[in-house]
C-alpha atoms as a PDB file:
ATOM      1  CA  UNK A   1      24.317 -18.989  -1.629  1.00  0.00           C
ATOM      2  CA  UNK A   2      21.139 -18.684   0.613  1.00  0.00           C
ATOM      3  CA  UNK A   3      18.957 -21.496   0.061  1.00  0.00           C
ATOM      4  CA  UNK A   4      14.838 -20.323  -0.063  1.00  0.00           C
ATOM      5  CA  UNK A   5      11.862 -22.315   0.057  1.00  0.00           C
ATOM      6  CA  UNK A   6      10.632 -22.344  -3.585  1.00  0.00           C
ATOM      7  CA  UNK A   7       9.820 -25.821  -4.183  1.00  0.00           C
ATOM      8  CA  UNK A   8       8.663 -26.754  -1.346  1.00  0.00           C
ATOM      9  CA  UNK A   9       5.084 -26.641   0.444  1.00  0.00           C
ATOM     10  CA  UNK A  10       5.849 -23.188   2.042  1.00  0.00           C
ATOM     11  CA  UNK A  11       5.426 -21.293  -0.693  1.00  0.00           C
ATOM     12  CA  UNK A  12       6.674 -17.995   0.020  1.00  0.00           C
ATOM     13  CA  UNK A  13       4.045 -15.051  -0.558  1.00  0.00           C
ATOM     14  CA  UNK A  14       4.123 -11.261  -0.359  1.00  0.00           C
ATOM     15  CA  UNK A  15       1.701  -9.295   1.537  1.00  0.00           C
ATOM     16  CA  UNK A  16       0.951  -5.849  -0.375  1.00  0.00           C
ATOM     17  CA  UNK A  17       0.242  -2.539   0.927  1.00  0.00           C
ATOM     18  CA  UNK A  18      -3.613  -3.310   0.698  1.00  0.00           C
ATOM     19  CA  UNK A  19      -3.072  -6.545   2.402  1.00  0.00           C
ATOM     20  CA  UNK A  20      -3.505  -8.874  -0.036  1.00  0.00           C
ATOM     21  CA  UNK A  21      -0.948 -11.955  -0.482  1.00  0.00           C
ATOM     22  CA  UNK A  22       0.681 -12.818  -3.644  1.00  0.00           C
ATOM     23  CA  UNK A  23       2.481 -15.792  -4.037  1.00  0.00           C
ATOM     24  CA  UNK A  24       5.617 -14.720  -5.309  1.00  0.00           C
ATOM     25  CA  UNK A  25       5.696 -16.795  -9.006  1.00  0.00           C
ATOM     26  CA  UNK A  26       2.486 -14.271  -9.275  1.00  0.00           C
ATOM     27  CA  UNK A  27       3.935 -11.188  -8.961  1.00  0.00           C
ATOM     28  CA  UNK A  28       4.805  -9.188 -11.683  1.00  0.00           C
ATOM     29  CA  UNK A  29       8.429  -8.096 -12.565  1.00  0.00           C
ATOM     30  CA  UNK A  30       7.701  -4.404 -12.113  1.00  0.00           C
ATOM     31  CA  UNK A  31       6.505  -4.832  -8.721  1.00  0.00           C
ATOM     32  CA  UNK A  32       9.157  -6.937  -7.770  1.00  0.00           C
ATOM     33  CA  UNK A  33      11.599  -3.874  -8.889  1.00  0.00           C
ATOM     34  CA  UNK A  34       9.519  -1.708  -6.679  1.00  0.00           C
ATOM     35  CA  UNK A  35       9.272  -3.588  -3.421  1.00  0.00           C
ATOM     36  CA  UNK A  36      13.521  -3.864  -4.095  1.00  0.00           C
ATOM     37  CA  UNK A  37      13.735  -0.173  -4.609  1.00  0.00           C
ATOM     38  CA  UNK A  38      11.694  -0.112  -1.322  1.00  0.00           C
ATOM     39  CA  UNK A  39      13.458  -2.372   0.682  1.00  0.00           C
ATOM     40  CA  UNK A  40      16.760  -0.925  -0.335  1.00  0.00           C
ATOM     41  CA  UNK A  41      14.856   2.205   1.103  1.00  0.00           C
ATOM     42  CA  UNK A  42      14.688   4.221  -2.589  1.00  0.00           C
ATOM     43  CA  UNK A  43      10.868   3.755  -3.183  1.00  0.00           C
ATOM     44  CA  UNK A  44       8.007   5.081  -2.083  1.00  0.00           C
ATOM     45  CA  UNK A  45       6.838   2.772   0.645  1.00  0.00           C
ATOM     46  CA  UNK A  46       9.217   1.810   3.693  1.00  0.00           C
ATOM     47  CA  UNK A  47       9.172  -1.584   4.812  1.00  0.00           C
ATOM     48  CA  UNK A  48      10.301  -2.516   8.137  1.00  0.00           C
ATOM     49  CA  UNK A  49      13.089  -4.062   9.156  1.00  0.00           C
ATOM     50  CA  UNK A  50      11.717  -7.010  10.073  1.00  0.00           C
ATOM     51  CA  UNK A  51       8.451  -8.173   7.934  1.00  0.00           C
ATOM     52  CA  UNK A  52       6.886 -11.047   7.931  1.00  0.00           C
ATOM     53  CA  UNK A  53       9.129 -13.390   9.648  1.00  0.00           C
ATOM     54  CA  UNK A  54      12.049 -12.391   7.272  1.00  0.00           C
ATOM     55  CA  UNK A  55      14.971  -8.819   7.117  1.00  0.00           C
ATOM     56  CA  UNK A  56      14.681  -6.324   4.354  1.00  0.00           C
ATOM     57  CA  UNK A  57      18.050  -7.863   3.270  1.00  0.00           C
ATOM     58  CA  UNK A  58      16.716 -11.300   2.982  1.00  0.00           C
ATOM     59  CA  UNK A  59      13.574 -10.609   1.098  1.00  0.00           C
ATOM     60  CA  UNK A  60      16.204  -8.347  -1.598  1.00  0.00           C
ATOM     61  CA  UNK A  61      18.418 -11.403  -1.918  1.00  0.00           C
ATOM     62  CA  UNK A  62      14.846 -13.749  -2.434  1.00  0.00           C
ATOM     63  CA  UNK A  63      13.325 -11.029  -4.994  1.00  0.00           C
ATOM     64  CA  UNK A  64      16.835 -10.796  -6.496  1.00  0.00           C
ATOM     65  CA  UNK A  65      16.720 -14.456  -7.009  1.00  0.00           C
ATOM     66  CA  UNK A  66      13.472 -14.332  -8.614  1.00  0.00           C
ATOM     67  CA  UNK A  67      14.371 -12.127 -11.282  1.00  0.00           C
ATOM     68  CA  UNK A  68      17.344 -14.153 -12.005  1.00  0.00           C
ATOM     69  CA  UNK A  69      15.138 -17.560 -12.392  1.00  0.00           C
ATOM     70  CA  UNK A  70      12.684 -15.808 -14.465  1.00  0.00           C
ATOM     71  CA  UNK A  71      15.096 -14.310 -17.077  1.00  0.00           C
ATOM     72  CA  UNK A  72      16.491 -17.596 -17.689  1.00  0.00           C
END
């Protein structure tokens, strides 16, 4: 199991397509779906391989893992 940052003071935060950051207990559960469809290379943005310090593979397994925690 990968182990991410989410209690600790690195928060980890998504930077949109406008450039804002969202922290990522902020953003909602549709756009999470998107930026997966996206980084799985289905959507309608491409994200690059490497993006923001982290793989399109390890921000799908730390999106994936927020879904999980928020549906209980």
């Amino acid at each position: 199991m990968n182990t991410f940052k989410f209690l600790s003071k690195n928060e980890i935060v998504w930077r949109t397509s406008l450039g804002d950051y969202i922290p990522l207990e902020e953003i909602h559960i549709e756009h999470i779906k998107n930026i997966m469809r996206c980084l799985a290379g289905l959507g309608s943005m491409e994200i690059p391989e490497n993006y923001q310090g982290r793989c399109r593979a390890e921000w799908y397994d730390i999106f994936l893992t927020e879904l999980k925690r928020r549906r209980g």
